[in-house]
C-alpha atoms as a PDB file:
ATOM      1  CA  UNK A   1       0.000   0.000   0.000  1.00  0.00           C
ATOM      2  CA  UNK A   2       1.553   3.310  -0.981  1.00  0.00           C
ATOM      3  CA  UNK A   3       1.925   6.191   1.258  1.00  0.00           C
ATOM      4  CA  UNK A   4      -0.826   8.200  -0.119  1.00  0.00           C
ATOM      5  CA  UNK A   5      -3.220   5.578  -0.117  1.00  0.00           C
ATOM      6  CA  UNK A   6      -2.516   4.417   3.493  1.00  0.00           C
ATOM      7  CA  UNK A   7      -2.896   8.045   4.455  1.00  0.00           C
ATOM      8  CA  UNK A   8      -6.488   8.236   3.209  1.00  0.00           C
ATOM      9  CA  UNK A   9      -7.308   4.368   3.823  1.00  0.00           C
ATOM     10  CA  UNK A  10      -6.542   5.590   7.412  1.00  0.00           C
ATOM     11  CA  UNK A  11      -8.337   8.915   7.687  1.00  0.00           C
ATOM     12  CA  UNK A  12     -11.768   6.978   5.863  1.00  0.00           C
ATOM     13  CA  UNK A  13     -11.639   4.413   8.076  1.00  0.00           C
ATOM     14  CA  UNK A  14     -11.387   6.473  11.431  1.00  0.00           C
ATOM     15  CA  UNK A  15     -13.910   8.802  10.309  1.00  0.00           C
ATOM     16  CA  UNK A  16     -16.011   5.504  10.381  1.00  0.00           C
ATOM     17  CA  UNK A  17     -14.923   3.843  13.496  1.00  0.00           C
ATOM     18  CA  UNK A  18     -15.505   7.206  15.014  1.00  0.00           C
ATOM     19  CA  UNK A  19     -19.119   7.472  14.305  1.00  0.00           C
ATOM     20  CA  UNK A  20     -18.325  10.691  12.181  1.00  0.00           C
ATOM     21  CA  UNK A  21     -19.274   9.247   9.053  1.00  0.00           C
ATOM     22  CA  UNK A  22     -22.628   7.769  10.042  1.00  0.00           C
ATOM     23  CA  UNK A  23     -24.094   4.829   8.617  1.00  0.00           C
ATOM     24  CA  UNK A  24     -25.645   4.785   4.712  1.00  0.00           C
ATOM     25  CA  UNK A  25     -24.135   8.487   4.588  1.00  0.00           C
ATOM     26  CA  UNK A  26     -22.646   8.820   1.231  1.00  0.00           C
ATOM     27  CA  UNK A  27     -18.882   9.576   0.453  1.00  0.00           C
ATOM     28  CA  UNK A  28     -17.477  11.331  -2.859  1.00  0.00           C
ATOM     29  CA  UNK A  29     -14.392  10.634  -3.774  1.00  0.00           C
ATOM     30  CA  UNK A  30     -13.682  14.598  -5.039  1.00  0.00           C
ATOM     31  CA  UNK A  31     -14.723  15.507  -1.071  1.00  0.00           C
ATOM     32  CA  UNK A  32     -12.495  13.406   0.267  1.00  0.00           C
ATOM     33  CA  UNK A  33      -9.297  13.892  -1.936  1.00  0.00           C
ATOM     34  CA  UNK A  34      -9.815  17.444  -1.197  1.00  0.00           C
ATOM     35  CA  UNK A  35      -9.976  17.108   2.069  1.00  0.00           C
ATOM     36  CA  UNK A  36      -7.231  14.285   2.765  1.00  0.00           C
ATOM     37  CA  UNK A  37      -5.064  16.236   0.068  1.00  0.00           C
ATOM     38  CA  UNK A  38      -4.620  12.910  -2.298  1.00  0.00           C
ATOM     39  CA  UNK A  39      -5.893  12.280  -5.951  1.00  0.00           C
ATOM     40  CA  UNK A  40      -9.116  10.835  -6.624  1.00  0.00           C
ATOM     41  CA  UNK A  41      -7.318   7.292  -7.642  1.00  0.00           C
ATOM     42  CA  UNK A  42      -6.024   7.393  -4.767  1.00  0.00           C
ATOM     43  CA  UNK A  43      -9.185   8.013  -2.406  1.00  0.00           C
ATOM     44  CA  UNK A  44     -10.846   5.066  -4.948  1.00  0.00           C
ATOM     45  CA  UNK A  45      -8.227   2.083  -4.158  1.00  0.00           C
ATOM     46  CA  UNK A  46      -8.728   3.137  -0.633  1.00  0.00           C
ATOM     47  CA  UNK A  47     -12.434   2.628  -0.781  1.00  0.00           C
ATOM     48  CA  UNK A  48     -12.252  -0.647  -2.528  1.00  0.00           C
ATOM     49  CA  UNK A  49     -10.001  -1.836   0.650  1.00  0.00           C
ATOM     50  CA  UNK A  50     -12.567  -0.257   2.902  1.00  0.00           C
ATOM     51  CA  UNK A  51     -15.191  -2.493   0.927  1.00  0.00           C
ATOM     52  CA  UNK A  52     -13.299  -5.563   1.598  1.00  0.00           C
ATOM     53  CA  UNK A  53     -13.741  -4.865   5.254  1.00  0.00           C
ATOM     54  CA  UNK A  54     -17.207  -4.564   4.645  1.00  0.00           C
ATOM     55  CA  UNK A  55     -16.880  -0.896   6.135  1.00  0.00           C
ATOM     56  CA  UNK A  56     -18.005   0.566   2.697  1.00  0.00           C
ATOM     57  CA  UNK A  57     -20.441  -0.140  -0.368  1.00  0.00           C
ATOM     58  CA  UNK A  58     -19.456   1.127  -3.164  1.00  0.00           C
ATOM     59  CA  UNK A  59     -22.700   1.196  -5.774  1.00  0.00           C
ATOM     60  CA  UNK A  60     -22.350   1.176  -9.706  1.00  0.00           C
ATOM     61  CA  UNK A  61     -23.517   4.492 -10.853  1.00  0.00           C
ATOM     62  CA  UNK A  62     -23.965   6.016  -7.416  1.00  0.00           C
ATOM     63  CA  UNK A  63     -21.099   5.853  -5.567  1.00  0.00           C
ATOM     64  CA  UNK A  64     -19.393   5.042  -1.846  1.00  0.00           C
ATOM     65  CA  UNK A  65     -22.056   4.663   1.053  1.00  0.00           C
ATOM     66  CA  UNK A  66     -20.762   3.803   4.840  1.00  0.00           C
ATOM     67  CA  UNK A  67     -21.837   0.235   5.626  1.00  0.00           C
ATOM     68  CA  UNK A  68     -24.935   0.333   7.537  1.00  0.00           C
ATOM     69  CA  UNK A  69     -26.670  -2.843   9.399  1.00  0.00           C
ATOM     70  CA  UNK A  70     -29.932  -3.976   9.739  1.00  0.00           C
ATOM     71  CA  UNK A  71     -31.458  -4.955  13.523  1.00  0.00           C
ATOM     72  CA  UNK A  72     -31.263  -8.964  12.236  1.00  0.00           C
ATOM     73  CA  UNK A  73     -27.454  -8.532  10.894  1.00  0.00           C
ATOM     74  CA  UNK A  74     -26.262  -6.637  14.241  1.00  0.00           C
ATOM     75  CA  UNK A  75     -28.417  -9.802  16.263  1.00  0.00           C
ATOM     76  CA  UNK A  76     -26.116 -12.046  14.127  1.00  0.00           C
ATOM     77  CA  UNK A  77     -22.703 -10.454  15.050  1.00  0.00           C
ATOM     78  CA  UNK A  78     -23.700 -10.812  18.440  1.00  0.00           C
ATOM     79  CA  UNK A  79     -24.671 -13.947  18.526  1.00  0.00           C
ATOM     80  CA  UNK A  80     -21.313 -14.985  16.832  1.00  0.00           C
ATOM     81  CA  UNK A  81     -19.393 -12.643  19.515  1.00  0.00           C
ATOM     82  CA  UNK A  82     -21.067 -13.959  22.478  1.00  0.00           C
ATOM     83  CA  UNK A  83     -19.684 -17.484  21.401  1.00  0.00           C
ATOM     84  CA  UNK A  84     -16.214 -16.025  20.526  1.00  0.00           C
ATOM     85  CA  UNK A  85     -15.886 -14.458  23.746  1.00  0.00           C
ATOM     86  CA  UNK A  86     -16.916 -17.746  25.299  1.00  0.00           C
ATOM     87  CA  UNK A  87     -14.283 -19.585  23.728  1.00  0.00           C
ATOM     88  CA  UNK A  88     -11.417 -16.765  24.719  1.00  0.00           C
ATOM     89  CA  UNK A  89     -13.099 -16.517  28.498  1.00  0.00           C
ATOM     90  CA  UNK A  90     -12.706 -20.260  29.144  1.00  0.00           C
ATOM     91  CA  UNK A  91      -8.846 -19.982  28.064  1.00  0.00           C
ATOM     92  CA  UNK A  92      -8.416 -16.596  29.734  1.00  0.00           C
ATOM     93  CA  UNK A  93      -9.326 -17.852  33.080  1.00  0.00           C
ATOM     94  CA  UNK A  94      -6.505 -20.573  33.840  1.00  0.00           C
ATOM     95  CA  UNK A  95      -3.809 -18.636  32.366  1.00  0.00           C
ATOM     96  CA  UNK A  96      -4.399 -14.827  33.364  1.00  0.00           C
ATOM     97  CA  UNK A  97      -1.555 -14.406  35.903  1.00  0.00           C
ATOM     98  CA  UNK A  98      -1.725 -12.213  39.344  1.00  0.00           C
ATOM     99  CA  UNK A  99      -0.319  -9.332  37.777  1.00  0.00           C
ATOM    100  CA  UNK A 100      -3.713  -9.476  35.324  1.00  0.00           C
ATOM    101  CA  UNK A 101      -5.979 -10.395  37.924  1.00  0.00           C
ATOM    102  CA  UNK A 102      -5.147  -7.807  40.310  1.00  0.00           C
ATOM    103  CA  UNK A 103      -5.546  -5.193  37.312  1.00  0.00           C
ATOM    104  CA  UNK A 104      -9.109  -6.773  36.559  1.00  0.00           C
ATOM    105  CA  UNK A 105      -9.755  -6.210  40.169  1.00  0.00           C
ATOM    106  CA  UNK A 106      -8.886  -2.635  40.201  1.00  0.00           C
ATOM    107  CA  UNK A 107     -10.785  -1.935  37.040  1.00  0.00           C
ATOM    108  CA  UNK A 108     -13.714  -3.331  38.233  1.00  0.00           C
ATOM    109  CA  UNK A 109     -13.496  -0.984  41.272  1.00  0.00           C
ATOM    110  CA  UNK A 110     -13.173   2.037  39.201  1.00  0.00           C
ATOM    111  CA  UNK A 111     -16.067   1.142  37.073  1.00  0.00           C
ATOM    112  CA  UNK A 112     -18.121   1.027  40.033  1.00  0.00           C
ATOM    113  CA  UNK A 113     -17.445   4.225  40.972  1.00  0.00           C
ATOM    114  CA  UNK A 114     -17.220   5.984  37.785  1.00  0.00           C
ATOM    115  CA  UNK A 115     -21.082   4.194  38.042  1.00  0.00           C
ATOM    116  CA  UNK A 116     -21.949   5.205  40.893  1.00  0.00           C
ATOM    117  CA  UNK A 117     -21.057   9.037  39.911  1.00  0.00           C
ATOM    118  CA  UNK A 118     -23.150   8.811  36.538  1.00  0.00           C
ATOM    119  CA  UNK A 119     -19.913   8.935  35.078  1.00  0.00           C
ATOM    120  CA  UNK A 120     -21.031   6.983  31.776  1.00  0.00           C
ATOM    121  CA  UNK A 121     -18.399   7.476  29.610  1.00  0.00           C
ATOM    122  CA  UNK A 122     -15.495   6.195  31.632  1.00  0.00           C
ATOM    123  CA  UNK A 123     -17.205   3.690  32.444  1.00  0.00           C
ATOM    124  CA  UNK A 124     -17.943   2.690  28.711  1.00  0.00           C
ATOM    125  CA  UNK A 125     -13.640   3.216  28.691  1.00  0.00           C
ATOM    126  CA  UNK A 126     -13.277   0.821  31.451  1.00  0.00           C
ATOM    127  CA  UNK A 127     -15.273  -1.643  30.425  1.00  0.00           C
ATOM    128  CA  UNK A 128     -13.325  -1.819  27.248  1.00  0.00           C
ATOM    129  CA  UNK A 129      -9.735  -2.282  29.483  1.00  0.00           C
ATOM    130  CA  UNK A 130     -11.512  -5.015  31.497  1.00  0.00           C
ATOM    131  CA  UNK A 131     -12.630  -6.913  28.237  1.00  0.00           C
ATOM    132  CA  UNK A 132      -8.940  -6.129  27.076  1.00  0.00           C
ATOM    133  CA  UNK A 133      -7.306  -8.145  30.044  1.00  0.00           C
ATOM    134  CA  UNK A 134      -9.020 -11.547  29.009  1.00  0.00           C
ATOM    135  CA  UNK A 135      -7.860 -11.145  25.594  1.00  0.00           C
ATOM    136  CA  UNK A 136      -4.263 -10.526  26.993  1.00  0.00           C
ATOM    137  CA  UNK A 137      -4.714 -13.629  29.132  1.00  0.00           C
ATOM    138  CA  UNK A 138      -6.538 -15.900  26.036  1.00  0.00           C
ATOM    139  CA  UNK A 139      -4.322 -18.272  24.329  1.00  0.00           C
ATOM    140  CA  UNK A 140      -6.714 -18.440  21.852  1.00  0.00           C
ATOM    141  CA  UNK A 141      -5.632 -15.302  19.405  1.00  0.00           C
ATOM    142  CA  UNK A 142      -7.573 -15.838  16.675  1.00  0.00           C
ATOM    143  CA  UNK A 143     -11.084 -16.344  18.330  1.00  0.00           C
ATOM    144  CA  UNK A 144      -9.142 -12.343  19.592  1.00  0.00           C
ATOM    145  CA  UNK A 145      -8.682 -11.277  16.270  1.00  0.00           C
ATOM    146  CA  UNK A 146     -12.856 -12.373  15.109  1.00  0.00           C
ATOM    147  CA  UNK A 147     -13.883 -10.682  18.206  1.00  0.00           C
ATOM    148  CA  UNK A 148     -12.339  -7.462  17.563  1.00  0.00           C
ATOM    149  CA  UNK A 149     -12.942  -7.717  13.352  1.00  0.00           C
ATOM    150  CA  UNK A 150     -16.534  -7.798  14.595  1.00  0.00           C
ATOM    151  CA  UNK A 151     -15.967  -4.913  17.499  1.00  0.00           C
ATOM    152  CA  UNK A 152     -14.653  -3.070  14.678  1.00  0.00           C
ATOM    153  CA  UNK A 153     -18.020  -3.625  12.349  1.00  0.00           C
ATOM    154  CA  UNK A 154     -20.261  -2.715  15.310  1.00  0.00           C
ATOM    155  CA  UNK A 155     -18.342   0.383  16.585  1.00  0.00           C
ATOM    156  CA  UNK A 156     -19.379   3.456  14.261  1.00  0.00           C
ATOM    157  CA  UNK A 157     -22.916   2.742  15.795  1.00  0.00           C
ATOM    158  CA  UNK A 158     -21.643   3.699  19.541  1.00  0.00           C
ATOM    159  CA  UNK A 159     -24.472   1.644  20.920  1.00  0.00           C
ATOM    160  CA  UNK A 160     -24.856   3.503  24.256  1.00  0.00           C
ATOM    161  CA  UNK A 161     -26.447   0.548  26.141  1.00  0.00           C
ATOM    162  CA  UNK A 162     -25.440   1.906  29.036  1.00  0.00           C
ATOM    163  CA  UNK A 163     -27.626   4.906  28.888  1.00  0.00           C
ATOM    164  CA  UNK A 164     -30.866   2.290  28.916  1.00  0.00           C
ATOM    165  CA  UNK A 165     -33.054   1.870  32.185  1.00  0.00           C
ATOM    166  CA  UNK A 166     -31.566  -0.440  34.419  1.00  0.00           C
ATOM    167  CA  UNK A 167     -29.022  -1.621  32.445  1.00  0.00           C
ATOM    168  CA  UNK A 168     -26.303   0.489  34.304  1.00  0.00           C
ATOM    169  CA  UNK A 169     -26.286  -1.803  37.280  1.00  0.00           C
ATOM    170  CA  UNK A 170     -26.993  -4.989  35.632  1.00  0.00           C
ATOM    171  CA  UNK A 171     -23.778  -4.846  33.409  1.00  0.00           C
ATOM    172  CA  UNK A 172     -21.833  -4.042  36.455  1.00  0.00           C
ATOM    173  CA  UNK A 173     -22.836  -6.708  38.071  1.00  0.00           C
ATOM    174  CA  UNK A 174     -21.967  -8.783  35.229  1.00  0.00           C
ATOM    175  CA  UNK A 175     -18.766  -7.397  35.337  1.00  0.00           C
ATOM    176  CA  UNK A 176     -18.458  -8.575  38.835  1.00  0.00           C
ATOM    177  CA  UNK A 177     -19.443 -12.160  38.219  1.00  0.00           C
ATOM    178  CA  UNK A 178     -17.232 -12.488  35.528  1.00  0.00           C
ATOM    179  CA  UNK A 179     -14.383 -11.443  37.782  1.00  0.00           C
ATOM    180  CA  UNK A 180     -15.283 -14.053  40.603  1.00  0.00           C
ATOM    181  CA  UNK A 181     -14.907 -16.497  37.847  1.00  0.00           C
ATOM    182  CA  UNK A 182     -11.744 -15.592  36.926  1.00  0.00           C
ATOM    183  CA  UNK A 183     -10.558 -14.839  40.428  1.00  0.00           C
ATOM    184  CA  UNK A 184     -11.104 -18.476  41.161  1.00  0.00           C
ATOM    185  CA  UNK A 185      -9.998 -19.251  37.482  1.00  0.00           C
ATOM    186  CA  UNK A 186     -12.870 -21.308  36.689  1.00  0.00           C
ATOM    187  CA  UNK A 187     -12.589 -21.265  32.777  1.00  0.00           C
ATOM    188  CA  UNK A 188     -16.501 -22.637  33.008  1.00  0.00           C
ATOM    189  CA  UNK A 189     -17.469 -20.369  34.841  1.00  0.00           C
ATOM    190  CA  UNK A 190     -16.295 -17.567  32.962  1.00  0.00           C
ATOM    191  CA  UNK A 191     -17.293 -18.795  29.668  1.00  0.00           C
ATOM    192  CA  UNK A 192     -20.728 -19.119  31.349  1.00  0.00           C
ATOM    193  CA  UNK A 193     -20.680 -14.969  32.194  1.00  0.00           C
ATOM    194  CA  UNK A 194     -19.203 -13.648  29.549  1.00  0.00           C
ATOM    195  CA  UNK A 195     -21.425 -15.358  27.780  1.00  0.00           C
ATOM    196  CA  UNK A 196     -24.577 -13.974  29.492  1.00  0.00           C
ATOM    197  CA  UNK A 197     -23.266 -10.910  29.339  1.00  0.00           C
ATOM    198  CA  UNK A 198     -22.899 -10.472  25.859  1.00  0.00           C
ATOM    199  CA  UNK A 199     -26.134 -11.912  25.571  1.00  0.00           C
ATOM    200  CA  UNK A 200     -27.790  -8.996  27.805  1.00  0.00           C
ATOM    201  CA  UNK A 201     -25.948  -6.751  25.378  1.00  0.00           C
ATOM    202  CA  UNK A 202     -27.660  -8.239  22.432  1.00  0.00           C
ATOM    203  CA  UNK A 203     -31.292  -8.365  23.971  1.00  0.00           C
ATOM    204  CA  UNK A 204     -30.751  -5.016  25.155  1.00  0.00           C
ATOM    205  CA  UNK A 205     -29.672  -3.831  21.607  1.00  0.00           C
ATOM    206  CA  UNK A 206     -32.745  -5.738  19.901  1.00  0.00           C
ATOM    207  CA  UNK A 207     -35.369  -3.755  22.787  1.00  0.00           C
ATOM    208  CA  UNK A 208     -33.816  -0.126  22.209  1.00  0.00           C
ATOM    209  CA  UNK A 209     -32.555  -0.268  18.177  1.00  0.00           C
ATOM    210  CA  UNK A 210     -34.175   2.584  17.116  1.00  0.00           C
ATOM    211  CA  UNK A 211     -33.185   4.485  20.073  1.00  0.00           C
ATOM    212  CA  UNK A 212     -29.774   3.230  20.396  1.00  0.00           C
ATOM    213  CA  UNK A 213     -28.717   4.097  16.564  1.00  0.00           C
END
């Protein structure tokens, strides 16, 4: 990949994962090699790689649209997720070391009180480094490397479950039971709570769609 094109390929794709570019908005390539300062050739390769990653469509005769899911095609990715993160959970929990463990531990407490002060948003941060820790501790990379293609696909919606009735408390207390699993390093166990978890992410994110996109 040349320079240029990396530069743009880049720029396109944060844009996306950033929720700036929102979904089934339509790109032009003159816009964006104006913007990014590249030729239009250029800006065109690095929408065909952004296609391939099933970021972008790119329509015959109308142009580049940011990839946008339907309710059933979100459900799917995570349902696939929740059995991923099973999978890397169960590993996770016999081989995290102290040194992990304890930093769980200590991000679950700040979570709780970033909670307990409405402090939404870094808690939503947090909950990311916590998820983080048991991919660091998985031996199984490449059940990592689905989980975080399909992170990655789901991202430019920003799906603020966290913001819906109730759910606040339950996911932290998700959290916790996860942790208890892997404190005893019960790889069962912890496939069995990441698992609900996820789960309670996807039911939540069927009941509040509209509201959540």
């Amino acid at each position: 990949m040349s320079r240029p094109m990396e530069i743009a390929y880049q720029f396109i794709k944060g844009k996306i994962l950033e929720g700036t570019y929102k979904p089934s908005q339509k790109v032009t390539e003159t816009e964006l090699a104006e913007t990014i300062g590249v030729s239009r050739n250029t800006i065109k390769k690095a929408l065909l790689k952004l296609e391939q990653e099933n970021l972008v469509n790119i329509e015959n005769n109308k142009g580049a649209f940011i990839k946008s899911f339907t309710l059933e095609e979100v459900v799917n990715y995570l349902e696939i997720r929740e059995v991923l993160e099973g999978l890397v959970a169960r590993t996770a929990a016999v081989n995290i070391t102290d040194t992990e463990l304890e930093k769980m531990k200590d991000t679950l407490s700040m979570m709780g009180e970033h909670l307990a002060n409405n402090r939404y948003d870094a808690y939503s941060s947090l909950n990311k480094d916590f998820h983080n820790i048991i991919y660091e501790a998985s031996r199984n990379t490449q059940a990592v490397d689905m989980i975080n293609v399909i992170k990655n696909q789901l991202l430019r919606y920003h799906f603020r479950t966290i913001l819906v009735p109730g759910r606040n408390l339950s996911s932290y207390e998700e959290h916790q039971n996860i942790y208890k699993a892997f404190e005893e390093r019960n790889g069962e166990e912890a496939e069995k709570y990441i698992r609900i978890h996820i789960a309670n992410v996807r039911k939540t994110v069927e009941e509040n769609f509209t509201y959540l996109i």
